[in-house]
N, C-alpha and C. Protein backbone atom coordinates (compact mmCIF):
# COMPACT_ATOMS: atom_id res chain seq x y z
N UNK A 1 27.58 48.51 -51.95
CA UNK A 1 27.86 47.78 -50.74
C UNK A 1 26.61 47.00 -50.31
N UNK A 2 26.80 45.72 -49.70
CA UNK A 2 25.69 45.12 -49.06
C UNK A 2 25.80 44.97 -47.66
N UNK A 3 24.50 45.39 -46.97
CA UNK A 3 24.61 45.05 -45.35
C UNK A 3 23.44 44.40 -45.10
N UNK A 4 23.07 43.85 -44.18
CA UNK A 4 22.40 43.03 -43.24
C UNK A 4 22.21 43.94 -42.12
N UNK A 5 20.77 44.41 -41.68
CA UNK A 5 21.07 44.48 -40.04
C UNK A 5 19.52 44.30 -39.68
N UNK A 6 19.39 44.14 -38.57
CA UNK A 6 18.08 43.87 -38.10
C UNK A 6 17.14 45.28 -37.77
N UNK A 7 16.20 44.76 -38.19
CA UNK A 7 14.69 45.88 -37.73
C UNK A 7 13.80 45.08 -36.82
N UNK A 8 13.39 46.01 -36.02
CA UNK A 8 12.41 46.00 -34.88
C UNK A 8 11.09 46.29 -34.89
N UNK A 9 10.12 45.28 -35.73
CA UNK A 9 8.77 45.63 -35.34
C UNK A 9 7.88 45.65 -34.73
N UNK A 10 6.75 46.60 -34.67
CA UNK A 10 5.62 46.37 -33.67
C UNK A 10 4.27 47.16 -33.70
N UNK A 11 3.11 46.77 -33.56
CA UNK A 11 2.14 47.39 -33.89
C UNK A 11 1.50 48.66 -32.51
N UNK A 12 0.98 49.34 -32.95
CA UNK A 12 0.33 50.53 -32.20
C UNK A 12 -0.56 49.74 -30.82
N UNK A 13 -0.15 49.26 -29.90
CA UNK A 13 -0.47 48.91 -28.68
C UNK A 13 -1.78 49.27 -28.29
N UNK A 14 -1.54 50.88 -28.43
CA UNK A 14 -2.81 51.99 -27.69
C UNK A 14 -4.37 51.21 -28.52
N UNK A 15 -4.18 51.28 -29.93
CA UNK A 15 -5.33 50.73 -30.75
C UNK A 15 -5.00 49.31 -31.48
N UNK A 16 -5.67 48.03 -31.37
CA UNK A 16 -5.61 46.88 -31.72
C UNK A 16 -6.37 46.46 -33.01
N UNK A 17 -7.18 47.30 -33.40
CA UNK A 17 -7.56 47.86 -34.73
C UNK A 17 -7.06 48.38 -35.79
N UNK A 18 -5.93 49.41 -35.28
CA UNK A 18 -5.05 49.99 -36.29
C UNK A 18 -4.21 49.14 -37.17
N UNK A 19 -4.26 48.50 -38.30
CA UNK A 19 -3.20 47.69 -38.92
C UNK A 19 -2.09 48.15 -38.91
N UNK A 20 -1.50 49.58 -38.63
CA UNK A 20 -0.11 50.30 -39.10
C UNK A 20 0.86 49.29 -38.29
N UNK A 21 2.01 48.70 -39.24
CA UNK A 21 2.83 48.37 -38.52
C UNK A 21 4.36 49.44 -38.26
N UNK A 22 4.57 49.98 -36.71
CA UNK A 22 5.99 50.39 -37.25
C UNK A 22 7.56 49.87 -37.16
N UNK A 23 8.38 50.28 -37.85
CA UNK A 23 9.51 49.45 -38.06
C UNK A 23 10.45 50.67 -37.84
N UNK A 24 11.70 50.25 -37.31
CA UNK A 24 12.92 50.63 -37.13
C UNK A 24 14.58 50.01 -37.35
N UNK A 25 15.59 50.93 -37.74
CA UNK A 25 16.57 49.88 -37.05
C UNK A 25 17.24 50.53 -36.34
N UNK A 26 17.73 49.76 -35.08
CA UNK A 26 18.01 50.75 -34.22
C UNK A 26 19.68 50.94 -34.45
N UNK A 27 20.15 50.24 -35.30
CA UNK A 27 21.66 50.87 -35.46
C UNK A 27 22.01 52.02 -36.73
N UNK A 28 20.80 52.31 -37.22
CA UNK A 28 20.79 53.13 -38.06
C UNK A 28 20.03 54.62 -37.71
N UNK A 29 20.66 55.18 -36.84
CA UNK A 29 19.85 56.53 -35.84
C UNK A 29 18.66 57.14 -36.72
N UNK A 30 17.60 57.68 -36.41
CA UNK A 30 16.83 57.93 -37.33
C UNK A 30 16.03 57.39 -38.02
N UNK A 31 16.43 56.30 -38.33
CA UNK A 31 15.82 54.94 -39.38
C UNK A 31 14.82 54.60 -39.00
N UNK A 32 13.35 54.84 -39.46
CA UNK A 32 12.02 54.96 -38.91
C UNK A 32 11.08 54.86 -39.83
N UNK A 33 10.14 54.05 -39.81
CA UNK A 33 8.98 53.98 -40.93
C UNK A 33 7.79 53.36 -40.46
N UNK A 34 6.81 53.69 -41.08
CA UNK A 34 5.82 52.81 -40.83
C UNK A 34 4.55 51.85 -42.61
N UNK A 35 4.33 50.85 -41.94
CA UNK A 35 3.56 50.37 -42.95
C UNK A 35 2.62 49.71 -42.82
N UNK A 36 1.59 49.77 -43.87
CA UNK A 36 0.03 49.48 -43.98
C UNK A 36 -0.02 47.67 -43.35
N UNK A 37 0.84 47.34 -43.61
CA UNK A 37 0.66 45.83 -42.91
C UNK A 37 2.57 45.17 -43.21
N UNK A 38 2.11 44.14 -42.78
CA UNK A 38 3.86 43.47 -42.39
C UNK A 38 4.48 43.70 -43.84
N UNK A 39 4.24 43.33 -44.86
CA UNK A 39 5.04 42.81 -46.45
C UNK A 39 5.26 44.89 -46.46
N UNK A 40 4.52 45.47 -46.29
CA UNK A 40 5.10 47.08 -46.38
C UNK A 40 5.76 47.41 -45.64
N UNK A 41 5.47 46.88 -44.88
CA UNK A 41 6.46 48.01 -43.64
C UNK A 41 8.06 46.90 -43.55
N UNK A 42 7.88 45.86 -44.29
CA UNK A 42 9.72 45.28 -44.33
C UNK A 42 10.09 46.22 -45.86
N UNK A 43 9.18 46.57 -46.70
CA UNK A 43 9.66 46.61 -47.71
C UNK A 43 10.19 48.54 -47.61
N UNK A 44 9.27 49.27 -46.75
CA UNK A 44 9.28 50.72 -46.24
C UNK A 44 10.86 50.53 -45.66
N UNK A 45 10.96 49.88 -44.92
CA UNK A 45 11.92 49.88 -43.95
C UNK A 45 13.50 49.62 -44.48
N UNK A 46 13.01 48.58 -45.62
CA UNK A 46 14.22 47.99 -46.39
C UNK A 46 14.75 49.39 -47.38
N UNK A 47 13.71 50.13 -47.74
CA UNK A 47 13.64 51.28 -48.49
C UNK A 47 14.86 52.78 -47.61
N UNK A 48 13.85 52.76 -46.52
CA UNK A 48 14.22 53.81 -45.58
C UNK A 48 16.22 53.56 -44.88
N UNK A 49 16.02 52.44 -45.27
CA UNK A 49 17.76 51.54 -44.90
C UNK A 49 18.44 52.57 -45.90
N UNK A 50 17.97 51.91 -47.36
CA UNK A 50 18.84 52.37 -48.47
C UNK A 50 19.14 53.42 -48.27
N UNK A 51 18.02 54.52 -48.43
CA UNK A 51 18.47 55.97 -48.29
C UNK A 51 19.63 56.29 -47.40
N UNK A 52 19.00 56.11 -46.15
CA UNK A 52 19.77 56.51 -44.95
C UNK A 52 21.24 55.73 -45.30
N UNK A 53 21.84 54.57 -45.84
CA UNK A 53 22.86 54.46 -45.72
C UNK A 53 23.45 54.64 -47.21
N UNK A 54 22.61 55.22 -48.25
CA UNK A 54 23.62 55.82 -49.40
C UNK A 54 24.09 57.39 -49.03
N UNK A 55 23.05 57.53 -48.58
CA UNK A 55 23.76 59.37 -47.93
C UNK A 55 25.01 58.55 -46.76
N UNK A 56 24.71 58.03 -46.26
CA UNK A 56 26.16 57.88 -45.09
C UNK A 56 27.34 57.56 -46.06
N UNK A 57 27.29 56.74 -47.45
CA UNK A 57 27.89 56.12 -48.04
C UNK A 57 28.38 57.61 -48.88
N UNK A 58 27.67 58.30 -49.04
CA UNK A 58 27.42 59.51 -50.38
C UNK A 58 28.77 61.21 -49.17
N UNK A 59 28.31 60.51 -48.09
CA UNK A 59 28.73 62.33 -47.29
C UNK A 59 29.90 61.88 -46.83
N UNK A 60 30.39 60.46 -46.82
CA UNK A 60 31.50 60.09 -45.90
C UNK A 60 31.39 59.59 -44.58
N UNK A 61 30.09 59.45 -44.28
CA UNK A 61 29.88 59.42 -42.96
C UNK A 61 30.22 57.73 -42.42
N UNK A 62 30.62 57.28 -40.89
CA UNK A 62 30.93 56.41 -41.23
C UNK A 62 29.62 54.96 -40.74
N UNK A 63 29.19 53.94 -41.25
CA UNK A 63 28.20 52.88 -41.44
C UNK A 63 28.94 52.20 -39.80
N UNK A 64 27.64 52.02 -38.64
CA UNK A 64 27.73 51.26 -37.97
C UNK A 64 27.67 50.09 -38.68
N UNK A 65 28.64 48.99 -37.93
CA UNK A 65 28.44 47.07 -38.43
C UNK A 65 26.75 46.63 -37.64
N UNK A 66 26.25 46.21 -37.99
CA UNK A 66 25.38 45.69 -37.37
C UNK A 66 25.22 45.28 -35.75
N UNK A 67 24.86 44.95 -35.38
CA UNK A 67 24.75 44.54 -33.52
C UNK A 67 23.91 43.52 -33.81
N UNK A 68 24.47 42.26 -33.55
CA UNK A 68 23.97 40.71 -33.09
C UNK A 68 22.10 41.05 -32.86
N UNK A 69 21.88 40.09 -33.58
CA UNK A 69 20.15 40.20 -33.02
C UNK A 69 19.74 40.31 -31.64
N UNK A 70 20.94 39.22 -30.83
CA UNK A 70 20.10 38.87 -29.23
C UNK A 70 20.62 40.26 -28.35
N UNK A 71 21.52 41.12 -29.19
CA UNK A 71 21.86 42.48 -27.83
C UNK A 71 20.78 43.53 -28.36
N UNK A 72 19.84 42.89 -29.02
CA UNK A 72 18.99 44.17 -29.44
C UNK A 72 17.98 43.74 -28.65
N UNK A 73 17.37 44.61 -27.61
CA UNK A 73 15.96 43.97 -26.76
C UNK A 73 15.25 44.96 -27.11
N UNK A 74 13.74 44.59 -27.15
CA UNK A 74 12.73 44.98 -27.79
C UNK A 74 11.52 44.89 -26.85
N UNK A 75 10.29 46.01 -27.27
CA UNK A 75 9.52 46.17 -26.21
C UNK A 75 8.59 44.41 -26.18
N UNK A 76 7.97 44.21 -25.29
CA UNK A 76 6.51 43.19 -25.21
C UNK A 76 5.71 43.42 -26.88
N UNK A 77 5.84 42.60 -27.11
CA UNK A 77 4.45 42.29 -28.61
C UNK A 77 5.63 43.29 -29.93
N UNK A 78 6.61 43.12 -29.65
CA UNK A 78 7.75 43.68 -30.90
C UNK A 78 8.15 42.39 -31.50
N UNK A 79 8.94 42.11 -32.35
CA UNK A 79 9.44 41.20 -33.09
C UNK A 79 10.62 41.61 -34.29
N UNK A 80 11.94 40.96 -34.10
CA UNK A 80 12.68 41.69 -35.20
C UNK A 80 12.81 40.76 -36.04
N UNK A 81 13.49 41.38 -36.98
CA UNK A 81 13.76 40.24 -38.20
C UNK A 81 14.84 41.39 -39.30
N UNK A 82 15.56 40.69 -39.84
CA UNK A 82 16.55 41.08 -40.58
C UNK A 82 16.20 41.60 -42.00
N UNK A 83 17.26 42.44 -41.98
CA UNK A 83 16.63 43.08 -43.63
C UNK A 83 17.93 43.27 -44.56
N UNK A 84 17.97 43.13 -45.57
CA UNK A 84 19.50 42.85 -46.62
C UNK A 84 19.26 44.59 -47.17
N UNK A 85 20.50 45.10 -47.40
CA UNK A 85 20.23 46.29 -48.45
C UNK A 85 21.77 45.73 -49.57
N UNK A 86 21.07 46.18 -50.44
CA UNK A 86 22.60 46.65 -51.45
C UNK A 86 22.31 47.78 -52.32
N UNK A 87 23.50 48.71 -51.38
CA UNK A 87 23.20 50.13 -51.72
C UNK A 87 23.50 50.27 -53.56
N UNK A 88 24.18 49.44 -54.34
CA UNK A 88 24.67 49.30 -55.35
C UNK A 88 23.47 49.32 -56.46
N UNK A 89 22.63 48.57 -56.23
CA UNK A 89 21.39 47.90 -56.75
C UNK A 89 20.04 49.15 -56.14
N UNK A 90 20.49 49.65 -55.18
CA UNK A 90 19.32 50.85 -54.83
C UNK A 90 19.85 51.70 -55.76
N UNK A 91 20.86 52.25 -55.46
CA UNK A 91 21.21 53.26 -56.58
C UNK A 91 21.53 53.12 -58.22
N UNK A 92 20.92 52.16 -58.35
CA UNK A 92 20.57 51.40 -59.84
C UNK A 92 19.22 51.67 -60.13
N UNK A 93 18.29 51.29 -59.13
CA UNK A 93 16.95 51.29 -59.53
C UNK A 93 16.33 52.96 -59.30
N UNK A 94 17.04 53.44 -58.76
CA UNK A 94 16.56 55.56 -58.25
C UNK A 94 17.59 56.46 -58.85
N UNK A 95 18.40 55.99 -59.07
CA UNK A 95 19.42 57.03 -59.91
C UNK A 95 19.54 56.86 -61.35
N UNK A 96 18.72 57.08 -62.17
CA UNK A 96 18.92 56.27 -63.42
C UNK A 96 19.41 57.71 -64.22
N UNK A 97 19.57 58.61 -63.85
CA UNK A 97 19.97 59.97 -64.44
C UNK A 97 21.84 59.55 -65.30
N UNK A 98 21.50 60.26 -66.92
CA UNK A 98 22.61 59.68 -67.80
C UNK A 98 23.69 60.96 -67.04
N UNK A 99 24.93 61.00 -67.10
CA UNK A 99 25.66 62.05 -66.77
C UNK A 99 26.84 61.69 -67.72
N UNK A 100 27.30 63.10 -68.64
CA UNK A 100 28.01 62.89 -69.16
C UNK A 100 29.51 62.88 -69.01
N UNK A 101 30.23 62.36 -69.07
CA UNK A 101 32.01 61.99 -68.61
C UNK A 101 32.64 61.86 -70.21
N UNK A 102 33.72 62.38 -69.93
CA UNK A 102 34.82 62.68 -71.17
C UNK A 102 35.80 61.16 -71.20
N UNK A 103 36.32 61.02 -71.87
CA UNK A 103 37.08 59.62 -71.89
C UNK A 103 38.36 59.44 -72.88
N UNK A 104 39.33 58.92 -72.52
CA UNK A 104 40.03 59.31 -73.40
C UNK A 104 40.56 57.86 -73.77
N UNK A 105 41.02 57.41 -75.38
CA UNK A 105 41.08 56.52 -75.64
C UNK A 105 42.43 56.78 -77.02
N UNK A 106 42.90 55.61 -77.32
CA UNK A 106 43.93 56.23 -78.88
C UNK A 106 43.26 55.61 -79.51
N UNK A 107 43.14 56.62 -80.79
CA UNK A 107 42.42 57.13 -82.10
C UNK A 107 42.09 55.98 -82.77
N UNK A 108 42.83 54.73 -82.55
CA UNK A 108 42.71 53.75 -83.78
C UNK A 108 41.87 52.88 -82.99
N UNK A 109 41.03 52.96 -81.51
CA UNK A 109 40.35 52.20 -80.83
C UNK A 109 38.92 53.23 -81.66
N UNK A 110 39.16 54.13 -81.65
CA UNK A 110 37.19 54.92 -81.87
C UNK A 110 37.46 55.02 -83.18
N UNK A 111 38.27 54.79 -84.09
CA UNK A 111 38.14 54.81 -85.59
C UNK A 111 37.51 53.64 -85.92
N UNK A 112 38.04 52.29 -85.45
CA UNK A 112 37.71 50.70 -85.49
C UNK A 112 36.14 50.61 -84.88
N UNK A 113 36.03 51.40 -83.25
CA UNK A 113 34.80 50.88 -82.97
C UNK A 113 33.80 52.04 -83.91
N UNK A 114 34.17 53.13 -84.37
CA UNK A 114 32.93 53.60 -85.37
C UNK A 114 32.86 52.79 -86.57
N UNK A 115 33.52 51.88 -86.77
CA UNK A 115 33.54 51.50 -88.43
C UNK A 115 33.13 50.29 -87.86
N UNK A 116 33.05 49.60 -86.54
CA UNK A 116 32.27 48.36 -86.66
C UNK A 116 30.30 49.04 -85.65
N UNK A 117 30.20 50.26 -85.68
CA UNK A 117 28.95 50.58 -84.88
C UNK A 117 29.02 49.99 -83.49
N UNK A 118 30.12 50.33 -82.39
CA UNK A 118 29.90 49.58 -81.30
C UNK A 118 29.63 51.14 -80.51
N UNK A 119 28.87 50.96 -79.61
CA UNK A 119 28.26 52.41 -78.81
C UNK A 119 29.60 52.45 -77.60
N UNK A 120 30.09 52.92 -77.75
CA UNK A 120 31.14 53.04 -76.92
C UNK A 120 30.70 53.34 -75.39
N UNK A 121 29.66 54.24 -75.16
CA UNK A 121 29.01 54.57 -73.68
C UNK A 121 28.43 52.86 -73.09
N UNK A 122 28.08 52.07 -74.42
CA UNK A 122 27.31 51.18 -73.99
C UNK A 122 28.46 50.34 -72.97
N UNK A 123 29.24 49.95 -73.98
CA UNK A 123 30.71 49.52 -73.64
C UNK A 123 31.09 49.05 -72.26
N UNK A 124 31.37 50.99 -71.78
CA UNK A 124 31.51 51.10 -70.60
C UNK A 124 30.80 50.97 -69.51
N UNK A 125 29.76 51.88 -69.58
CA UNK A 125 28.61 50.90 -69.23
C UNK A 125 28.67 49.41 -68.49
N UNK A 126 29.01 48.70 -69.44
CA UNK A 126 29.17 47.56 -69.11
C UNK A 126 29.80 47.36 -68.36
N UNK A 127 31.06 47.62 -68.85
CA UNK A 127 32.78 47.22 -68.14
C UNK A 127 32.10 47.56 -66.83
N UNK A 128 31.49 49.08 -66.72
CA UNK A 128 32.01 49.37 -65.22
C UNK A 128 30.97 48.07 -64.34
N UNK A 129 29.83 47.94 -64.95
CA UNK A 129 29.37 47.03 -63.87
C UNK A 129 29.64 45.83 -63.63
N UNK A 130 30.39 45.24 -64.76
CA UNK A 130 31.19 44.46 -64.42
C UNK A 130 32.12 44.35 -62.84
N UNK A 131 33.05 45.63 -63.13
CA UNK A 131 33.83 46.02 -62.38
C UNK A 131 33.34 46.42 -60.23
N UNK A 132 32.14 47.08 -60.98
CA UNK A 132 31.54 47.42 -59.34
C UNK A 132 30.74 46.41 -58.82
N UNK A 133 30.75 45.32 -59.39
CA UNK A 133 30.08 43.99 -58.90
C UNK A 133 28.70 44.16 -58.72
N UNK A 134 27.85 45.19 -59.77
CA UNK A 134 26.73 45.97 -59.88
C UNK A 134 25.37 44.78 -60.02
């Protein structure tokens, strides 16, 4: 799945020295990070998205839609800006674990593809990402 929603950044007020930037989104409860300067903390944040919404995606739970940028108000010296996830493509690049599945096919399809060497896992493989718009 792909979503869009906005994050809310802003630096440590108390110290003007501190580079940490932190980031949130506030329609994603919890959704909290911080980073060594701006390009980390979108990329922390873009990170901390994925997780949080493949477990919502993974437990059943159900994905707020986003909330319009301008109903999101933000403290003095914050700034938001939007962040893309596609949970499809996260769980491509962190789940790379093989798991094996049984398959069932008639006999004269795996007689043909052993006698021409086609990897049949590869195959599918394929098909499916074809199929999940991966």
């Amino acid at each position: 799945m792909r979503y869009i929603y906005t994050a809310v950044l802003s630096r440590n007020t108390d110290d003007p020295t501190d580079p940490t930037i932190y980031a949130r989104i506030p329609d994603l409860d919890g959704c909290i990070t911080t980073g060594k300067d701006l390009s980390d903390a979108i990329d922390q944040i873009t990170d901390a998205a994925s997780v949080w919404l493949c477990s919502a995606e993974d437990h059943g739970d159900p994905v707020v839609p986003s909330t319009d940028q301008d109903a999101i108000s933000i403290p003095s010296g914050a700034f938001k800006t939007l962040i893309k996830v596609d949970t499809n493509a996260y769980r491509a690049l962190t789940d790379t674990r093989s798991v094996r599945k049984n398959v069932s096919l008639p006999a004269w399809m795996a007689i043909q593809a052993g006698r021409k060497g086609i990897n049949l896992s590869q195959v599918l493989q394929e098909a499916l990402l074809e199929r999940l718009d991966a």
